[in-house]
N, C-alpha and C. Protein backbone atom coordinates (compact mmCIF):
# COMPACT_ATOMS: atom_id res chain seq x y z
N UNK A 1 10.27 30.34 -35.44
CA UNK A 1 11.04 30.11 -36.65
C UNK A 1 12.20 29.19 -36.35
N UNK A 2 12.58 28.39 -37.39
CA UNK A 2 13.21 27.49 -36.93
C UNK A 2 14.92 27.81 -37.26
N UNK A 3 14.83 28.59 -38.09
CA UNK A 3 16.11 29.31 -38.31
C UNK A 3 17.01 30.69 -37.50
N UNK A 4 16.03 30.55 -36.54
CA UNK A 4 16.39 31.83 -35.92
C UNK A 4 17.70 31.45 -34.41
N UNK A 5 18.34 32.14 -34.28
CA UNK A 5 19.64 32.15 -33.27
C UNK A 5 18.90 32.67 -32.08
N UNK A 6 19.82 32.45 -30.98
CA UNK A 6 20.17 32.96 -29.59
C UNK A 6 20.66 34.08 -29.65
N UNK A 7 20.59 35.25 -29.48
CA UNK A 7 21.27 36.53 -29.30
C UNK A 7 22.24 36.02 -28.19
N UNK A 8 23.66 36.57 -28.44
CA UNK A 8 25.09 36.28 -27.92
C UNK A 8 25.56 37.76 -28.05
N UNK A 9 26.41 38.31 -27.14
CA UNK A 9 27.17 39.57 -27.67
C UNK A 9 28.42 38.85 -28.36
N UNK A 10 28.83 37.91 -28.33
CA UNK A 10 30.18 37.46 -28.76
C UNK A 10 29.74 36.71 -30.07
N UNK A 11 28.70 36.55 -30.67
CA UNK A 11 28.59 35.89 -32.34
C UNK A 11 28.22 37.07 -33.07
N UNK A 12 29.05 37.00 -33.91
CA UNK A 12 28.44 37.82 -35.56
C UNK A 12 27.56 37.49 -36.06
N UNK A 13 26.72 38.19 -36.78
CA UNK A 13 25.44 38.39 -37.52
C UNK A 13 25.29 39.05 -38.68
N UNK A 14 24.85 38.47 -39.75
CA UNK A 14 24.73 38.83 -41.30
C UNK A 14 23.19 40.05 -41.27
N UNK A 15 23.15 40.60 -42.35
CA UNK A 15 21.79 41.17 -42.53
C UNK A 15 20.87 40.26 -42.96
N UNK A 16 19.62 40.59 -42.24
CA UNK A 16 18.93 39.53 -42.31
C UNK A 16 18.74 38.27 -41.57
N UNK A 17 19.51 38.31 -40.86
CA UNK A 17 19.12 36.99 -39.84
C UNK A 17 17.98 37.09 -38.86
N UNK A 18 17.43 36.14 -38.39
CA UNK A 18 16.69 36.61 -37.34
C UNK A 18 17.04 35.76 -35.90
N UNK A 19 17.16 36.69 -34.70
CA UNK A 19 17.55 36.49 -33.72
C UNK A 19 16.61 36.57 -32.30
N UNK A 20 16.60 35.54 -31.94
CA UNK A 20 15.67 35.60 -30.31
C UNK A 20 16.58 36.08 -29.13
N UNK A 21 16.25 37.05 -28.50
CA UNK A 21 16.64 38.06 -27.40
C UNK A 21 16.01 37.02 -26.02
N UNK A 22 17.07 36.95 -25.27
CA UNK A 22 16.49 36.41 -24.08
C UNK A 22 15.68 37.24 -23.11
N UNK A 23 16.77 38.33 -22.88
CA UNK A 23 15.95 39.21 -21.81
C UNK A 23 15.07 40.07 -22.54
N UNK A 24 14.92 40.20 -23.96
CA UNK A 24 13.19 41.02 -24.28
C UNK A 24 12.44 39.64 -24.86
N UNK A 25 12.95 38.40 -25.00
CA UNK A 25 11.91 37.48 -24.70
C UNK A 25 11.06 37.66 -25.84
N UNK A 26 11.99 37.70 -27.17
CA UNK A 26 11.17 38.37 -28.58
C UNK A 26 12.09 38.35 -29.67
N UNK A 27 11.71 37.74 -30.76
CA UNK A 27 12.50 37.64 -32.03
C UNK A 27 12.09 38.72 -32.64
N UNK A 28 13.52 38.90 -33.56
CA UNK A 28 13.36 40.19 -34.24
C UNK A 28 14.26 40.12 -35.78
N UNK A 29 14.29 40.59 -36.98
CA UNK A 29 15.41 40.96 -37.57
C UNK A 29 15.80 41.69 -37.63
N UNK A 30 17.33 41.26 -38.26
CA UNK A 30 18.85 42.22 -38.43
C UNK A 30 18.48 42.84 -39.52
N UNK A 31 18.15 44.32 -39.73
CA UNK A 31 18.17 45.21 -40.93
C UNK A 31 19.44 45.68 -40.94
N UNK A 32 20.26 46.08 -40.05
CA UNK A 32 21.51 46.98 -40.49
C UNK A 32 22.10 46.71 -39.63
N UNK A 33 23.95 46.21 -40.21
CA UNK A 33 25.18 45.88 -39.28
C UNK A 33 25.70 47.45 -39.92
N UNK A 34 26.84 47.56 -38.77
CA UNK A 34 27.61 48.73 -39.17
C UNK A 34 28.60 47.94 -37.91
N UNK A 35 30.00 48.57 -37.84
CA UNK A 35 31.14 48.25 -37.01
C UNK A 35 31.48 49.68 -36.40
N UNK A 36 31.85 49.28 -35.28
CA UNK A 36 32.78 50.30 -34.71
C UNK A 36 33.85 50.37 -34.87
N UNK A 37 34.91 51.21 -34.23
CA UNK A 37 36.15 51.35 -34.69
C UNK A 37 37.30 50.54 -33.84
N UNK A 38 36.13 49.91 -32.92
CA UNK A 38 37.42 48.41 -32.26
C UNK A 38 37.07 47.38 -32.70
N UNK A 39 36.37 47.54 -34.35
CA UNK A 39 35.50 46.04 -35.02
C UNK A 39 34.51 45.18 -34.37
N UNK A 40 33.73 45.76 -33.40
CA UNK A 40 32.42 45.19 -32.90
C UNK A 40 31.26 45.94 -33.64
N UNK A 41 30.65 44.71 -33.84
CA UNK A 41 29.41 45.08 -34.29
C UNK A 41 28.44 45.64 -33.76
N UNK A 42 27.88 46.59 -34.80
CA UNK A 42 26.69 47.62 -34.05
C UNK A 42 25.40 46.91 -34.44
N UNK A 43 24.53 45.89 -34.44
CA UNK A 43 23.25 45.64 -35.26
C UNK A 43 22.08 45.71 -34.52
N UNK A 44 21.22 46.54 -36.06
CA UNK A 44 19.88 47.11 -35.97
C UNK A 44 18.86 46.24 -36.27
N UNK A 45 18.00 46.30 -34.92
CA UNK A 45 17.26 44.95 -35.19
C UNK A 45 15.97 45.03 -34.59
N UNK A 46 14.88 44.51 -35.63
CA UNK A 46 13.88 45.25 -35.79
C UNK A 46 12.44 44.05 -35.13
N UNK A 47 12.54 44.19 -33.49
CA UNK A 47 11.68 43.01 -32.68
C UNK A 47 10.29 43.27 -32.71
N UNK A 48 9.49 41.98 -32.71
CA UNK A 48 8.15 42.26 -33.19
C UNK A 48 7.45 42.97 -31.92
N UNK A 49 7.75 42.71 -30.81
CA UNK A 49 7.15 43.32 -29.72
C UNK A 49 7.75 44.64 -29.16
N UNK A 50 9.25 44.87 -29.10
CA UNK A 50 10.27 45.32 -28.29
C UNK A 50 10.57 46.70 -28.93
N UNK A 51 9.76 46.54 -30.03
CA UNK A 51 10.35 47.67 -31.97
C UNK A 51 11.93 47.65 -31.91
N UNK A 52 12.43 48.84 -32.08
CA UNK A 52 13.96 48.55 -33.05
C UNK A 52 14.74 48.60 -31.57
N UNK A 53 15.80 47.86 -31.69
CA UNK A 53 16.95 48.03 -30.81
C UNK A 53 18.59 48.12 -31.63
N UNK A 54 19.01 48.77 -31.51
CA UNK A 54 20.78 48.66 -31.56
C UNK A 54 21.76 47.82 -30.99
N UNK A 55 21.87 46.78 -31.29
CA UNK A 55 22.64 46.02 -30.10
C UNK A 55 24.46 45.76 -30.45
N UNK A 56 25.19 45.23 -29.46
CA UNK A 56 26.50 44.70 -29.88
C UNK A 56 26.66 43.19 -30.17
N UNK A 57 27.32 43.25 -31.03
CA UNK A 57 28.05 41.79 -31.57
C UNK A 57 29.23 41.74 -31.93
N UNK A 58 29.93 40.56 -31.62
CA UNK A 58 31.09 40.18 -31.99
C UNK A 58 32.21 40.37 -30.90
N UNK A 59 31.24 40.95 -30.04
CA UNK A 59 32.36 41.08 -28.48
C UNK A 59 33.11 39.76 -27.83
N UNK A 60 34.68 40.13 -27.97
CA UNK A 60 34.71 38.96 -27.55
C UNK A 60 34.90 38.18 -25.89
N UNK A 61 34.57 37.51 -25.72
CA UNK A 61 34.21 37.26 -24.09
C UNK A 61 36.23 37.79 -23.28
N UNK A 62 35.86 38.24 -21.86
CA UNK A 62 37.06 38.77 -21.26
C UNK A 62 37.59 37.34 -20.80
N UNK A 63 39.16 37.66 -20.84
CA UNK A 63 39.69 36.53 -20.03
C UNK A 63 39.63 36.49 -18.45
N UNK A 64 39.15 35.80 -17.75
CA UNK A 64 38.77 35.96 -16.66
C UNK A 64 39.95 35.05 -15.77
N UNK A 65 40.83 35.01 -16.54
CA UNK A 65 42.24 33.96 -16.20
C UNK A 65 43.33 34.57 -15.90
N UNK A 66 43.47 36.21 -16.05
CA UNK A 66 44.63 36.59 -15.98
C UNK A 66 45.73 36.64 -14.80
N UNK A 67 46.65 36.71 -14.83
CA UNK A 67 47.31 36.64 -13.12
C UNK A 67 47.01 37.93 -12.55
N UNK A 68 46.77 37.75 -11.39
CA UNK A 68 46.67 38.95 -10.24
C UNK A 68 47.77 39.18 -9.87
N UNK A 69 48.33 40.14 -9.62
CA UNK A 69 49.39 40.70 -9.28
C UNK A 69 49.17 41.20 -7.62
């Protein structure tokens, strides 16, 4: 599909999108976002080979810059 994304933990995702998983190597769609309570996304996503997974989104990448003390 030509509309379909890269699964990222750090991009948001609408219902309904469809997303290719690298490491299950399998597109799937987003039936259900829900958030947690530090605003990362929980989405339910429904792969043609892999069946349903729960995954995170919207994580945002760590700073890997900070000073060492």
């Amino acid at each position: 599909m030509s509309d379909e994304k890269e699964y990222s933990q750090d991009q948001t995702y609408q219902k309904g999108d469809v997303i290719y998983h690298p490491v299950f190597k399998d597109t799937g769609k987003i039936i259900k976002i829900d958030w947690t309570v530090t605003r990362i996304q929980k989405i339910w996503v429904d792969f043609k080979e892999a069946g349903s997974k729960i995954l995170i989104a919207g994580q945002k990448k760590a700073n890997n810059k900070e000073k060492k003390r």
